[in-house]
N, C-alpha and C. Protein backbone atom coordinates (compact mmCIF):
# COMPACT_ATOMS: atom_id res chain seq x y z
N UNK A 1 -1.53 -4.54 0.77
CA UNK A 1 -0.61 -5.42 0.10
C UNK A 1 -1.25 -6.78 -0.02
N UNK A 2 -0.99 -7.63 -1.02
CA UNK A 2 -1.38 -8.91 -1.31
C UNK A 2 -1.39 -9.77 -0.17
N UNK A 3 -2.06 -10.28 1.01
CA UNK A 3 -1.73 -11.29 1.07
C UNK A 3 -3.06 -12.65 1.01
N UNK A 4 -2.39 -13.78 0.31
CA UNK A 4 -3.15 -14.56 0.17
C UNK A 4 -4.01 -15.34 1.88
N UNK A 5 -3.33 -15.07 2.82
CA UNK A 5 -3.53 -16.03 4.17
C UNK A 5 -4.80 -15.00 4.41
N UNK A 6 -5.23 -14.04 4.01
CA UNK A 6 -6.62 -13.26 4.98
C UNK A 6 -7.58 -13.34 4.31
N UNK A 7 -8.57 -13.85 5.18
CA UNK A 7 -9.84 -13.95 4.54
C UNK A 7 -10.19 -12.48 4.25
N UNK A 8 -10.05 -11.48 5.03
CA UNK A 8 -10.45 -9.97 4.54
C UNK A 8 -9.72 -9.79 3.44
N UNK A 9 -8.74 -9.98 2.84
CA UNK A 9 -8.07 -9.38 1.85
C UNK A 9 -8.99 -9.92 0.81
N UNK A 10 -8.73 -11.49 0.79
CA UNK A 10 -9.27 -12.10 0.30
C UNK A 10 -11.30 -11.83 -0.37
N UNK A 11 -11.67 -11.40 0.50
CA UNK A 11 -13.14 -10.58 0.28
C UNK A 11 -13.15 -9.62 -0.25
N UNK A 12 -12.58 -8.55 0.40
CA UNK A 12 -12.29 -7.54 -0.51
C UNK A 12 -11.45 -7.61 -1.97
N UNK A 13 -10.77 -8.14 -2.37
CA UNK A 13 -10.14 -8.41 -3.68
C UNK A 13 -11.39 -8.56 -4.63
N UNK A 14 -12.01 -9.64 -3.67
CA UNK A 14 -13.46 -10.21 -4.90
C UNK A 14 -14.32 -9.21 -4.96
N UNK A 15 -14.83 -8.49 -4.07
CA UNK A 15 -16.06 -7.01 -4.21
C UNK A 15 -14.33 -6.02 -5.60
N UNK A 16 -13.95 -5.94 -5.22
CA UNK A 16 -12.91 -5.15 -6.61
C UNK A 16 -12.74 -5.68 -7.71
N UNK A 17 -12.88 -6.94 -7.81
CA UNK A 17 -13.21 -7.50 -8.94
C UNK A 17 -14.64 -7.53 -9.30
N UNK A 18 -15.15 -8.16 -8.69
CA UNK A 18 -16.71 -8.15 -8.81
C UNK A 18 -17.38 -6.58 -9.52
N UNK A 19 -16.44 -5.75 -8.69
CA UNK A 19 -16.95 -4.25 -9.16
C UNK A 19 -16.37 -3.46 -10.75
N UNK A 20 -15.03 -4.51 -10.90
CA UNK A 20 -14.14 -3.73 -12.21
C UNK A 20 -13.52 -2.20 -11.31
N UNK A 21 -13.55 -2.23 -9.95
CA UNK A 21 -12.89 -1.19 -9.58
C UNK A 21 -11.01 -2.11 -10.28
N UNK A 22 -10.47 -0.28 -10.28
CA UNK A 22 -8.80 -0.86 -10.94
C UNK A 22 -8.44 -0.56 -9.40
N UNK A 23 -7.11 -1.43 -9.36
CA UNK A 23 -6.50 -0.62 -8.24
C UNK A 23 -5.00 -0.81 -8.57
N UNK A 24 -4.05 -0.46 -7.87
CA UNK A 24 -2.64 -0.24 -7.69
C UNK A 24 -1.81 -0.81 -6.60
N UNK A 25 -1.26 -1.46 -6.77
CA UNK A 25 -0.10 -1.77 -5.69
C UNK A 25 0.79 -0.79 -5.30
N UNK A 26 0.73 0.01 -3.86
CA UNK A 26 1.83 1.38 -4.06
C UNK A 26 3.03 1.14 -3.97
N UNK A 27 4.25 1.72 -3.95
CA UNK A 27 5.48 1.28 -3.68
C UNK A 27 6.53 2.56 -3.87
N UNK A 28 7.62 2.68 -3.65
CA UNK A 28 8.54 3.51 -3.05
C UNK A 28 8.40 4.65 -4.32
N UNK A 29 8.73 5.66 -4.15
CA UNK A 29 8.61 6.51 -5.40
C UNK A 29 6.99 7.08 -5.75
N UNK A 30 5.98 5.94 -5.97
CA UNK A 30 4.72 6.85 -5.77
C UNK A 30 3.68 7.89 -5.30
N UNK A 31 3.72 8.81 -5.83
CA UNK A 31 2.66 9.85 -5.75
C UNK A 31 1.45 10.03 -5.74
N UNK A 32 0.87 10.88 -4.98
CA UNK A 32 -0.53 11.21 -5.43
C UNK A 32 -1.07 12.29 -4.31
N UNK A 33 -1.94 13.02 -5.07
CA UNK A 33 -2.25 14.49 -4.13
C UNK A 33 -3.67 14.51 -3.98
N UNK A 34 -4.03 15.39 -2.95
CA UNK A 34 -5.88 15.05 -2.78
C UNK A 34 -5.61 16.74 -3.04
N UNK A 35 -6.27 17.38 -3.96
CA UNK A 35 -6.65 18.93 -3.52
C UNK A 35 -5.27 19.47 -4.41
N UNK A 36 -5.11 20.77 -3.89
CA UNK A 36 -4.36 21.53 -4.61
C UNK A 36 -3.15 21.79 -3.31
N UNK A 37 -3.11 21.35 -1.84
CA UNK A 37 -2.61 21.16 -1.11
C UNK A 37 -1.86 19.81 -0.40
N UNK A 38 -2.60 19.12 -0.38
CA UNK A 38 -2.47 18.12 0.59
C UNK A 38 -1.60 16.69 -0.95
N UNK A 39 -0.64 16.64 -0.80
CA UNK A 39 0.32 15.49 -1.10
C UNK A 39 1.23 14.50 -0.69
N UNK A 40 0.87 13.58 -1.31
CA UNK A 40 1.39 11.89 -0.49
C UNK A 40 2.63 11.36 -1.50
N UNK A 41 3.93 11.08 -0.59
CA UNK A 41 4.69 10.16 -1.08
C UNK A 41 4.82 8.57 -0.98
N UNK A 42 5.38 7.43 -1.29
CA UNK A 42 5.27 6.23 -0.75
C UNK A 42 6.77 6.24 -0.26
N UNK A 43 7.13 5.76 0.81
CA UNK A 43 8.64 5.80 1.02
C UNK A 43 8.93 3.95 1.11
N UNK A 44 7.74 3.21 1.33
CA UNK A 44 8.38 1.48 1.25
C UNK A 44 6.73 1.04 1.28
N UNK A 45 6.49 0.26 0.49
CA UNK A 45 7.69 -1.16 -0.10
C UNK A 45 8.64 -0.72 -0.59
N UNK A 46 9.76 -1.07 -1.02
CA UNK A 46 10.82 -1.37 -2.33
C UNK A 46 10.30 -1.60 -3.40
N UNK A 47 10.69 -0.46 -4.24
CA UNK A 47 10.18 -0.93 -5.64
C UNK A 47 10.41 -1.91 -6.48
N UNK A 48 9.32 -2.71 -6.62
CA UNK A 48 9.33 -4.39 -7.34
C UNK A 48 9.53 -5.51 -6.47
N UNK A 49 9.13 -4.95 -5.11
CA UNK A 49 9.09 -6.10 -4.40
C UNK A 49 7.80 -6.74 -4.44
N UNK A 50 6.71 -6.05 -4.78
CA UNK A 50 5.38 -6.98 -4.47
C UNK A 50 5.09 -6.71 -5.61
N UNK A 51 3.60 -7.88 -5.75
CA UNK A 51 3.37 -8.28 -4.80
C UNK A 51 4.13 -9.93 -4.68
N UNK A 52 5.05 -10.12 -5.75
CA UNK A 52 5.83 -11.28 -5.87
C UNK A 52 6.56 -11.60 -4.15
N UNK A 53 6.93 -11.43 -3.67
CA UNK A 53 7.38 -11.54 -2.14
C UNK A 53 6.50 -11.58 -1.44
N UNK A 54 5.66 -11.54 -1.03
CA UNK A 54 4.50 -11.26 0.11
C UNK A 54 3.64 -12.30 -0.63
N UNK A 55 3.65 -13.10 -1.90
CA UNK A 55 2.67 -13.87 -2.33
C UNK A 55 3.24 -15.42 -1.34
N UNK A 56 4.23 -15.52 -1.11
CA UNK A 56 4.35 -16.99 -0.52
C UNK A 56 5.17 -16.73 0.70
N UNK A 57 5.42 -15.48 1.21
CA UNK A 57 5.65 -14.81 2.76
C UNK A 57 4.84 -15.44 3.88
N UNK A 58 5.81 -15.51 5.21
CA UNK A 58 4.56 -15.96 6.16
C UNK A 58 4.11 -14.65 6.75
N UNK A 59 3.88 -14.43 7.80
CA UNK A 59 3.01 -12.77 8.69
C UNK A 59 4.47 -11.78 9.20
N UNK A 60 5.37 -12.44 9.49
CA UNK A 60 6.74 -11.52 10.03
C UNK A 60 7.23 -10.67 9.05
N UNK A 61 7.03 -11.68 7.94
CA UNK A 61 7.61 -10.84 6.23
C UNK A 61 6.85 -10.44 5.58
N UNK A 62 5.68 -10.08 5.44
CA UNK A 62 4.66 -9.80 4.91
C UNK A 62 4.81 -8.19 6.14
N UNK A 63 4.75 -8.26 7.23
CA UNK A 63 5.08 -6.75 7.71
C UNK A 63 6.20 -6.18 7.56
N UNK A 64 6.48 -6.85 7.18
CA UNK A 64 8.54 -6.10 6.77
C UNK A 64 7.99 -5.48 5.51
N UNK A 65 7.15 -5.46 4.43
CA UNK A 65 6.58 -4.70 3.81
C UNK A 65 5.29 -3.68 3.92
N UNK A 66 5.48 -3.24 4.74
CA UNK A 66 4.47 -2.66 5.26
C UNK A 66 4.33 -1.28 4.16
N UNK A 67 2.86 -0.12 4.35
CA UNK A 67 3.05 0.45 3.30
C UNK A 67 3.62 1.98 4.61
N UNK A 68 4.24 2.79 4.10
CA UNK A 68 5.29 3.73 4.67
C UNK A 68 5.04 5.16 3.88
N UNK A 69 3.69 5.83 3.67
CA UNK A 69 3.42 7.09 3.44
C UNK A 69 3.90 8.40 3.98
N UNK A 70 4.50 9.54 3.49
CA UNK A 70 4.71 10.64 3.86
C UNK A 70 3.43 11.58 3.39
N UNK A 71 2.82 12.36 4.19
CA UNK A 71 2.28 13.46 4.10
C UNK A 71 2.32 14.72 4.39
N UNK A 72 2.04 15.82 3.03
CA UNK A 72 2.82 16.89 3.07
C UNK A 72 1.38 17.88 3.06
N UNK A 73 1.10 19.00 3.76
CA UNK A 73 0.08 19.87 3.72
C UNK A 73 0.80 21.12 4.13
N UNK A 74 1.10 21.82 3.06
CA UNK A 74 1.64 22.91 3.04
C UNK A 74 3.07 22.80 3.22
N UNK A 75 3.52 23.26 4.57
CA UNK A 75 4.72 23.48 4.55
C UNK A 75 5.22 22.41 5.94
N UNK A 76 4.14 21.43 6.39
CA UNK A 76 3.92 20.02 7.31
C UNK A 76 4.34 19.05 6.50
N UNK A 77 5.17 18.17 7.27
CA UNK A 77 4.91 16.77 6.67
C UNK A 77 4.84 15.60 7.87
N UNK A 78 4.05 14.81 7.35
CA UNK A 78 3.65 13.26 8.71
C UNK A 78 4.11 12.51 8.08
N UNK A 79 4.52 11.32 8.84
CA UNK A 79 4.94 9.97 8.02
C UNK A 79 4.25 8.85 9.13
N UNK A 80 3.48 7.89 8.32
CA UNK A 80 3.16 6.91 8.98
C UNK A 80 3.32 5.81 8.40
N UNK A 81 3.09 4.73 9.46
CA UNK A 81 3.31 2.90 8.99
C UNK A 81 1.91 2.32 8.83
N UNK A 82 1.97 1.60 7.50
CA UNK A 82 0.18 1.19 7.98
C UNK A 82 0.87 -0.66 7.99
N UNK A 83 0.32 -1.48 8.77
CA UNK A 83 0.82 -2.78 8.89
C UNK A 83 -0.25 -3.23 9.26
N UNK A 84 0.06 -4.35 8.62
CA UNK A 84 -1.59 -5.53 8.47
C UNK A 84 -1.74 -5.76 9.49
């Protein structure tokens, strides 16, 4: 997620630019599958919250958006928190 206060984010943004890699902001509702098995939901952020909120957030609210993946492999599913 966006945030302007990290110098890592901040570095990395520029090598993704620098590179013309595209990327995506994920958020609630998004998909995407690796393989013919293994598929990912996004369950949070809130959709249309970022990266407008988290751009002038301090660190407490900026993890209140944390990104909130479900993973499904077969007939399994995991859910984890990834937080800055």
């Amino acid at each position: 997620m966006p945030n302007p206060h990290s110098a890592s984010y901040n570095t990395t943004m520029a090598q993704v630019a620098r590179k013309n890699i595209v990327h995506k902001t994920l958020e609630e509702g998004d998909t995407f599958q690796l393989g013919g098995e293994v598929a990912f939901e996004v369950l949070s952020p809130n959709k249309g919250e970022l990266p407008g909120n988290v751009m002038s957030s301090g660190d407490t609210a900026i993890n209140n958006h944390s990104l909130v993946i479900k993973m499904r492999y077969k007939e399994n599913s995991f859910s984890s928190v990834w937080k800055r």
